[in-house]
N, C-alpha and C. Protein backbone atom coordinates (compact mmCIF):
# COMPACT_ATOMS: atom_id res chain seq x y z
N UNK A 1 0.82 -1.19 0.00
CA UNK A 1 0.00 0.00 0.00
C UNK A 1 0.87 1.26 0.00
N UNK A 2 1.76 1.67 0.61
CA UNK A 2 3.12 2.46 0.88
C UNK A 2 4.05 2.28 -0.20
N UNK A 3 3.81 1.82 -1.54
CA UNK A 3 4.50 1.48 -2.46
C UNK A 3 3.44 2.50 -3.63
N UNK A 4 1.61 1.48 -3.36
CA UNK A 4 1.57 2.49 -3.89
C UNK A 4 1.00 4.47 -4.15
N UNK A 5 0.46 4.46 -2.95
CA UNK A 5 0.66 5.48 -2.94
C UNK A 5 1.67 6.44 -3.02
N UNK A 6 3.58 5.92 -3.00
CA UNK A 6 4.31 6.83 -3.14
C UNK A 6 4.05 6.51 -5.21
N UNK A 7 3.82 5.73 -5.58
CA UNK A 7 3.53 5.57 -7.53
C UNK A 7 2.89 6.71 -7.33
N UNK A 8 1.10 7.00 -6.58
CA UNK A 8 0.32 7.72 -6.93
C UNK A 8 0.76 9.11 -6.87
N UNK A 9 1.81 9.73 -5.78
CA UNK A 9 2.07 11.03 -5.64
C UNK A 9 2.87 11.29 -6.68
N UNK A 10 4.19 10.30 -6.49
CA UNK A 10 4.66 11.02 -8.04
C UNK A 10 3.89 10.95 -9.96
N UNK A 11 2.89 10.40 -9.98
CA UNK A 11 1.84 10.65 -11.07
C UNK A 11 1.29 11.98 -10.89
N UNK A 12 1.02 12.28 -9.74
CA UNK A 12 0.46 13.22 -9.58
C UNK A 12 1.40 15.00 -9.63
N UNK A 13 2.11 14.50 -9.28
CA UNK A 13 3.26 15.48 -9.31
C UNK A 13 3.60 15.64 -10.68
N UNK A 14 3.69 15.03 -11.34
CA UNK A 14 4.16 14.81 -12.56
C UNK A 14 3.12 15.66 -13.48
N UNK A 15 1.95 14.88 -13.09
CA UNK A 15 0.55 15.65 -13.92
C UNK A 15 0.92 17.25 -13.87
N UNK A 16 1.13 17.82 -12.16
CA UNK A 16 0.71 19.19 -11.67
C UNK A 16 2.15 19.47 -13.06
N UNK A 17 3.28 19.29 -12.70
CA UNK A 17 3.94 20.06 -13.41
C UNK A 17 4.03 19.86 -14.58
N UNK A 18 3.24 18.95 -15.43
CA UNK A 18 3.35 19.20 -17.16
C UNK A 18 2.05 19.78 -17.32
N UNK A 19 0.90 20.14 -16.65
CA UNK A 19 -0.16 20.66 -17.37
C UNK A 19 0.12 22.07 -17.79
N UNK A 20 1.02 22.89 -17.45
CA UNK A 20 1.27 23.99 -18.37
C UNK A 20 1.71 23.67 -19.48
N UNK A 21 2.63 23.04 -19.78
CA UNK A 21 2.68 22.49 -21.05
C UNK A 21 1.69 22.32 -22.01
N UNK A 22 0.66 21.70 -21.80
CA UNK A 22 -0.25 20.90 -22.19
C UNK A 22 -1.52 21.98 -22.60
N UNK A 23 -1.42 23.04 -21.63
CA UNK A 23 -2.31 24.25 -21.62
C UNK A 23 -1.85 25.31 -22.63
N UNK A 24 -0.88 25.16 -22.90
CA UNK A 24 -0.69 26.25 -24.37
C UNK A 24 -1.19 25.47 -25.50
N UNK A 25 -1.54 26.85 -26.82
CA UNK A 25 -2.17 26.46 -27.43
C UNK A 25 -0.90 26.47 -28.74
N UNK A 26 -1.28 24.71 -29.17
CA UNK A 26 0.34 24.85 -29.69
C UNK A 26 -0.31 25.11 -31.32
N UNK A 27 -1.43 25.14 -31.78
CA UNK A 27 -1.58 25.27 -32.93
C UNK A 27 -1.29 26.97 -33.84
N UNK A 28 -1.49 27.99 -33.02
CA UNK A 28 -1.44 29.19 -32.93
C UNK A 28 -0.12 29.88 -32.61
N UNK A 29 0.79 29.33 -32.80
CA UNK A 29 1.96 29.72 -32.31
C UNK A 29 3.27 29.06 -31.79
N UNK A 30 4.46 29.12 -33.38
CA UNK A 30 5.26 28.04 -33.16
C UNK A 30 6.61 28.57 -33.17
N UNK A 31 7.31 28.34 -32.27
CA UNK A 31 8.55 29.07 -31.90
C UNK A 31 9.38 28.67 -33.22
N UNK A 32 9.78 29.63 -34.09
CA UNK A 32 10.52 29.09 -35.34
C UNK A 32 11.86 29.73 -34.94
N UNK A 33 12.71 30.45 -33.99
CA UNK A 33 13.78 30.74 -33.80
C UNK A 33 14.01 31.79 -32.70
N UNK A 34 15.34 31.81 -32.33
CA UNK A 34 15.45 32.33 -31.45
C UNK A 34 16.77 32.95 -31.07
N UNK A 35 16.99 34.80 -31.02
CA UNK A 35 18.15 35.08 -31.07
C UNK A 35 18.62 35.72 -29.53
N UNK A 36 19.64 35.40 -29.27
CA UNK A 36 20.43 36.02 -27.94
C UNK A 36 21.35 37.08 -28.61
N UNK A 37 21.63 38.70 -27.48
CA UNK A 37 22.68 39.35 -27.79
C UNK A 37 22.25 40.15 -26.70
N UNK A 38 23.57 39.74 -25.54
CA UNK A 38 23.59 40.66 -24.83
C UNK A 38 22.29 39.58 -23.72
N UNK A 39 21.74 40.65 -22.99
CA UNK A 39 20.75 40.58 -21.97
C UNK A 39 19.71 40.87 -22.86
N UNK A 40 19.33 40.75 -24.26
CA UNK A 40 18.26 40.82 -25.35
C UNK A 40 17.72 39.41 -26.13
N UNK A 41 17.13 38.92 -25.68
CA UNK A 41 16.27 37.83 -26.11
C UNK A 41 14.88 38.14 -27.23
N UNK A 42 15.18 37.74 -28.58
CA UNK A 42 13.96 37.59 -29.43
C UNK A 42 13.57 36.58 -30.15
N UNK A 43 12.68 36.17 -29.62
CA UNK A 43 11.79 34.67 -30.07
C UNK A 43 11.15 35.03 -31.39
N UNK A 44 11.32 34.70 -32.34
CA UNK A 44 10.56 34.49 -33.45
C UNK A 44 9.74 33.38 -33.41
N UNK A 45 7.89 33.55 -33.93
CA UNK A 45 7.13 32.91 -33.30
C UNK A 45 6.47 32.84 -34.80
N UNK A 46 6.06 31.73 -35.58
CA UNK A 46 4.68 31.81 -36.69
C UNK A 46 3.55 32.00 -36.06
N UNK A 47 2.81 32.83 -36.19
CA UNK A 47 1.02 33.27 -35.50
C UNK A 47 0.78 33.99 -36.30
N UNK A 48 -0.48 33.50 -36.32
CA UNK A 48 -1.63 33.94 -37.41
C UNK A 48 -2.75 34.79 -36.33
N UNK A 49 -2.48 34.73 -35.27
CA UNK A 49 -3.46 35.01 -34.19
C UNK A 49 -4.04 36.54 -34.78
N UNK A 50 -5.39 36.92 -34.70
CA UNK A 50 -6.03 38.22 -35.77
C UNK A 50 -5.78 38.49 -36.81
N UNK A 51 -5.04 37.77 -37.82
CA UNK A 51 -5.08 38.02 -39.44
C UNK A 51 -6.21 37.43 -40.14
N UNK A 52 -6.86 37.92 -40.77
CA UNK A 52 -7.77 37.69 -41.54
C UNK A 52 -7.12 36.83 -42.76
N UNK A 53 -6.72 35.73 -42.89
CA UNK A 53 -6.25 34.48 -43.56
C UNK A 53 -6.73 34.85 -45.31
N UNK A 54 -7.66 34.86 -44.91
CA UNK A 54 -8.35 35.06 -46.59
C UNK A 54 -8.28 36.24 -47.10
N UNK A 55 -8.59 37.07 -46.29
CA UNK A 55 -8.33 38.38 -47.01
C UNK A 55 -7.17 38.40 -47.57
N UNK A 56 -5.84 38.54 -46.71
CA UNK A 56 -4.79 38.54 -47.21
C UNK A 56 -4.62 37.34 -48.35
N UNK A 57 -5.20 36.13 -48.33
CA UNK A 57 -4.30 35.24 -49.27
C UNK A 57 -5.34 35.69 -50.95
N UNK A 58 -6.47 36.48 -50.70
CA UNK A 58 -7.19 36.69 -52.06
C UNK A 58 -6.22 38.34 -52.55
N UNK A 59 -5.86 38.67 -51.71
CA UNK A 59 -5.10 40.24 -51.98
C UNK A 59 -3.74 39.58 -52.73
N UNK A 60 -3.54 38.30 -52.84
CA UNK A 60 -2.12 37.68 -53.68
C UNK A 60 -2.69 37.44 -55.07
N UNK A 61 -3.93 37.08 -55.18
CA UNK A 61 -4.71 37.24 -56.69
C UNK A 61 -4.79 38.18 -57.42
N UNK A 62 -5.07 39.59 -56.67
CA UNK A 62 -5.53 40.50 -56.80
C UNK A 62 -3.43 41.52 -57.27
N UNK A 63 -2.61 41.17 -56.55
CA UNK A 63 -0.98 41.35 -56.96
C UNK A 63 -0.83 40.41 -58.24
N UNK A 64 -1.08 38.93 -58.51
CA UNK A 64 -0.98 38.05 -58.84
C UNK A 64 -1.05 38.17 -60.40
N UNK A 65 -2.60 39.09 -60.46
CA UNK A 65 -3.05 39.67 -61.66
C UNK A 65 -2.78 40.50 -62.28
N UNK A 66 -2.15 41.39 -61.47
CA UNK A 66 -1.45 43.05 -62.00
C UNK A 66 -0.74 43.41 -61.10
N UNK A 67 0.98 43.17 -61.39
CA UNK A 67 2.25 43.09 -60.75
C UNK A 67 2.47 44.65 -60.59
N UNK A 68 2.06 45.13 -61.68
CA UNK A 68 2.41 46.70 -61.80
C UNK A 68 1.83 47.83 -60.25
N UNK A 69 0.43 47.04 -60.01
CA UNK A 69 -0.42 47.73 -58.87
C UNK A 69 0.18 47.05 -58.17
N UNK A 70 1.18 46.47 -57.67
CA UNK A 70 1.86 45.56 -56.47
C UNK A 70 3.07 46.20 -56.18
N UNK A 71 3.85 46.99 -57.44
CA UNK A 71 4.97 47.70 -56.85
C UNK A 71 4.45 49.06 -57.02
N UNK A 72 3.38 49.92 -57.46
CA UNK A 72 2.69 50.63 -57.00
C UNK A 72 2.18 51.23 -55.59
N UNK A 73 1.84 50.07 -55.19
CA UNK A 73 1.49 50.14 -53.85
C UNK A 73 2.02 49.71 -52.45
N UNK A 74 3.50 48.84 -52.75
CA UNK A 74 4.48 48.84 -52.34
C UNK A 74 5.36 50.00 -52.02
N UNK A 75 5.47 51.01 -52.96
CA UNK A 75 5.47 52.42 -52.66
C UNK A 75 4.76 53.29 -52.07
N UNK A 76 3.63 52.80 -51.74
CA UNK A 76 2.73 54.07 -51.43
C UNK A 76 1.14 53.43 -51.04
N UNK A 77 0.89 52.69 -50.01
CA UNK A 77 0.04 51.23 -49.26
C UNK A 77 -0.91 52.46 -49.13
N UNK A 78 -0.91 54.09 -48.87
CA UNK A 78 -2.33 55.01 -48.84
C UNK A 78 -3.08 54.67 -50.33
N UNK A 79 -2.35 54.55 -51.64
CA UNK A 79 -2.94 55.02 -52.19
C UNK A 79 -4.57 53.90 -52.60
N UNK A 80 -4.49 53.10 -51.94
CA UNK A 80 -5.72 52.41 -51.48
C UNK A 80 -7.02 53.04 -51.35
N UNK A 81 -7.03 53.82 -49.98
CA UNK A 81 -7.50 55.02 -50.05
C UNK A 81 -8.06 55.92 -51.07
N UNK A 82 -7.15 56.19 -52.31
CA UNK A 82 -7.60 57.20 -53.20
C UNK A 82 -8.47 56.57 -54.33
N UNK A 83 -9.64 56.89 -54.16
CA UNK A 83 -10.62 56.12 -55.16
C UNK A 83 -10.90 56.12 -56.06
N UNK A 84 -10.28 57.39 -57.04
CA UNK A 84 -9.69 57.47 -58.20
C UNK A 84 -8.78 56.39 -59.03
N UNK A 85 -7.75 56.42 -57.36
CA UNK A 85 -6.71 55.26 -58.00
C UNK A 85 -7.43 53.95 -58.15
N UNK A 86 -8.16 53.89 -57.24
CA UNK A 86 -8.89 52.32 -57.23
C UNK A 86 -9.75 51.87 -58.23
N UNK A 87 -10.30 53.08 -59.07
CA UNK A 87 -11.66 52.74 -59.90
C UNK A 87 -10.63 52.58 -61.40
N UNK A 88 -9.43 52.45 -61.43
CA UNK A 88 -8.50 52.50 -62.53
C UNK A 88 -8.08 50.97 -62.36
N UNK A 89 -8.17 50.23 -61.22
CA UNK A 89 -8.17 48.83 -61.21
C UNK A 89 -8.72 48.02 -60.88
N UNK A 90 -9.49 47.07 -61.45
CA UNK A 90 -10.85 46.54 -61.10
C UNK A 90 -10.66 45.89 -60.50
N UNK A 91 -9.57 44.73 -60.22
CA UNK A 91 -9.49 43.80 -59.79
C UNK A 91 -9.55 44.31 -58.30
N UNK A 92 -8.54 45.24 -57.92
CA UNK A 92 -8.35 45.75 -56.73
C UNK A 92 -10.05 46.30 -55.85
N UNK A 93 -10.94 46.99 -57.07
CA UNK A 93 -11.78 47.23 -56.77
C UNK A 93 -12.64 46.59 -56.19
N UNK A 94 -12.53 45.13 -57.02
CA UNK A 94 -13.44 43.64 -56.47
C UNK A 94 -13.05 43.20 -55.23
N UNK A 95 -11.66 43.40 -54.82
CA UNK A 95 -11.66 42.99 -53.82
C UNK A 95 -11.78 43.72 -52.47
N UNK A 96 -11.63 45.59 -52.69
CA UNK A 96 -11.79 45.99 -51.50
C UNK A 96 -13.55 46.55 -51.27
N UNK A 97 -14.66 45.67 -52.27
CA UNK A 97 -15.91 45.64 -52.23
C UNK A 97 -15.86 44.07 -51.77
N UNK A 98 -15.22 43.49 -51.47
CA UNK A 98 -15.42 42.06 -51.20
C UNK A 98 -14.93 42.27 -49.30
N UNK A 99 -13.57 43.17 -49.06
CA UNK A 99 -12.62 43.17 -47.70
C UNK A 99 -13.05 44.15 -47.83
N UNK A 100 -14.43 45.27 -47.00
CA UNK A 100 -13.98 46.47 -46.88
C UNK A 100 -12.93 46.78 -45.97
N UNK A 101 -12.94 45.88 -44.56
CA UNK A 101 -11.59 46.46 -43.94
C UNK A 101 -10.33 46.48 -44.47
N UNK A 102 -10.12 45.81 -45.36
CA UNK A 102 -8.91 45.61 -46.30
C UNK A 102 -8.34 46.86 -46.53
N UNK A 103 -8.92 47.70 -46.78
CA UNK A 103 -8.32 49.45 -47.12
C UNK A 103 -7.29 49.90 -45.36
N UNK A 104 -8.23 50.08 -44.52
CA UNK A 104 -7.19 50.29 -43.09
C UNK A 104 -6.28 49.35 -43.61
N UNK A 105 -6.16 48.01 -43.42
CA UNK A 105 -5.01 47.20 -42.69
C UNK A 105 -3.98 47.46 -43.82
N UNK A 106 -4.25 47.10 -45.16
CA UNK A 106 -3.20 47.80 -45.97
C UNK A 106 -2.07 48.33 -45.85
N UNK A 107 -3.42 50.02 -45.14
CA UNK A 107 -2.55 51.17 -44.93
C UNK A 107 -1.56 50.91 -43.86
N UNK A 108 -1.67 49.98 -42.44
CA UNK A 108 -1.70 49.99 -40.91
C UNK A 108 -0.46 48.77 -41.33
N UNK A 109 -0.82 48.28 -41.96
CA UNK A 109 0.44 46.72 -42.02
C UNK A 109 0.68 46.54 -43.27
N UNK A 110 1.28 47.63 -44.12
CA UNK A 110 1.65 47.07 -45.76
C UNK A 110 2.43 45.80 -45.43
N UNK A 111 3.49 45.55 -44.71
CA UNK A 111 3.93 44.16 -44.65
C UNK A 111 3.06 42.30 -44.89
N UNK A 112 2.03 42.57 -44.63
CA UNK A 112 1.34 41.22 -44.44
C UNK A 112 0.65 41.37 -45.81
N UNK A 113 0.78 42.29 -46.51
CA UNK A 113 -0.15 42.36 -48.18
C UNK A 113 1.35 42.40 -49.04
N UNK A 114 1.96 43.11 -48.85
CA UNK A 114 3.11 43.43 -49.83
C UNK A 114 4.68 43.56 -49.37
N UNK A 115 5.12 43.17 -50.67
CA UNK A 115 6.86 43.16 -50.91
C UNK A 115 7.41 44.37 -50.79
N UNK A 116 8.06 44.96 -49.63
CA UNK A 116 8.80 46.71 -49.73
C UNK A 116 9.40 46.33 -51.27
N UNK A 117 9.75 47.64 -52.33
CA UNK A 117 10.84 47.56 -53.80
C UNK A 117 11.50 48.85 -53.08
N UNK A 118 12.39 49.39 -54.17
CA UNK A 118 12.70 50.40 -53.71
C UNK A 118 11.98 51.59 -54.14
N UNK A 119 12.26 52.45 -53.45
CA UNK A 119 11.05 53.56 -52.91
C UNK A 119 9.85 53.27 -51.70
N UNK A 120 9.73 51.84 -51.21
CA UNK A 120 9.10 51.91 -50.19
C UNK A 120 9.51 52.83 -49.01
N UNK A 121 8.16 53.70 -48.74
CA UNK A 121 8.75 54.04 -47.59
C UNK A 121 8.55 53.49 -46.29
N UNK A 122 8.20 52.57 -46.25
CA UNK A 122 8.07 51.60 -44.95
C UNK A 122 8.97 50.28 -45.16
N UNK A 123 8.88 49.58 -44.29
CA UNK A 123 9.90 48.20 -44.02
C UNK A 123 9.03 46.84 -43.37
N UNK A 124 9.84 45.70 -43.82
CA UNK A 124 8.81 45.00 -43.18
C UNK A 124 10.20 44.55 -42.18
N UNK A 125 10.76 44.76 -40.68
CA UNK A 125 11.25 43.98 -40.27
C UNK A 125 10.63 43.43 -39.27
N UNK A 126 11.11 42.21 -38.81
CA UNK A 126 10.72 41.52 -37.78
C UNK A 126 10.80 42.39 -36.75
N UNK A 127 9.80 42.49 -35.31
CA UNK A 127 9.67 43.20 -34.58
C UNK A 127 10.90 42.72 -33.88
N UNK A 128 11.44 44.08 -33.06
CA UNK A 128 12.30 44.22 -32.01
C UNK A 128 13.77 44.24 -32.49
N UNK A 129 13.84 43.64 -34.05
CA UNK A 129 15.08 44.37 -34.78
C UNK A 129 15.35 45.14 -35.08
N UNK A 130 14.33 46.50 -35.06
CA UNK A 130 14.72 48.06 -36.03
C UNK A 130 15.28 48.84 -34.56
N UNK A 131 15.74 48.25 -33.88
CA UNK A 131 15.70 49.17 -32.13
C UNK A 131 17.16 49.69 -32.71
């Protein structure tokens, strides 16, 4: 009996300390690397956690179709916004009548829609490298 209840405590012990483990959510977020320098630690992580999946992967159709409006707007992610510019490309048109939020995030995260060329004036780097 004293045999097994010392089995049962350490099961139990065992349980208490892997259920954090077990409690993250491993589908949402996968440690793909990890840099040291100094007392500076940055985890590079794949998460999709609040991206709108589709939006972005139909906005690669919409580049896919007319490369020209892709380094266009790689330069300049407002001109979304200008509805002049927009009614000059249909495709683009179809899709920000399909994503209306698509126009903000664009503007807010050109990185997750588009390739910086040169003349971008924004960057896509990984967070906590531009310090």
């Amino acid at each position: 009996m004293n045999r097994f209840a010392y089995a049962l405590g350490v099961v139990a012990i065992a349980a208490v300390v892997s259920f954090p483990a077990f409690a993250q959510d491993s589908t949402s977020s996968k440690v793909t690397g990890v840099i040291q320098k100094g007392n500076k630690t940055i985890v590079f992580e794949n998460n999709s956690e609040g991206l709108n999946l589709d939006q972005i992967g139909a906005f690669s159709k919409v580049k896919t179709s007319d490369p020209a409006l892709a380094d266009k707007l790689a330069r300049n992610p407002k001109l979304v916004t200008d509805d002049s510019f927009v009614s000059k490309h249909p495709a683009l048109q179809q899709y920000l009548a399909k994503y209306p939020t698509a126009r903000d995030d664009i503007v807010a995260n050109p990185g997750n829609y588009l390739t910086p060329v040169n003349g971008s004036a924004w960057q896509h780097a990984a967070p906590g490298l531009n310090n």
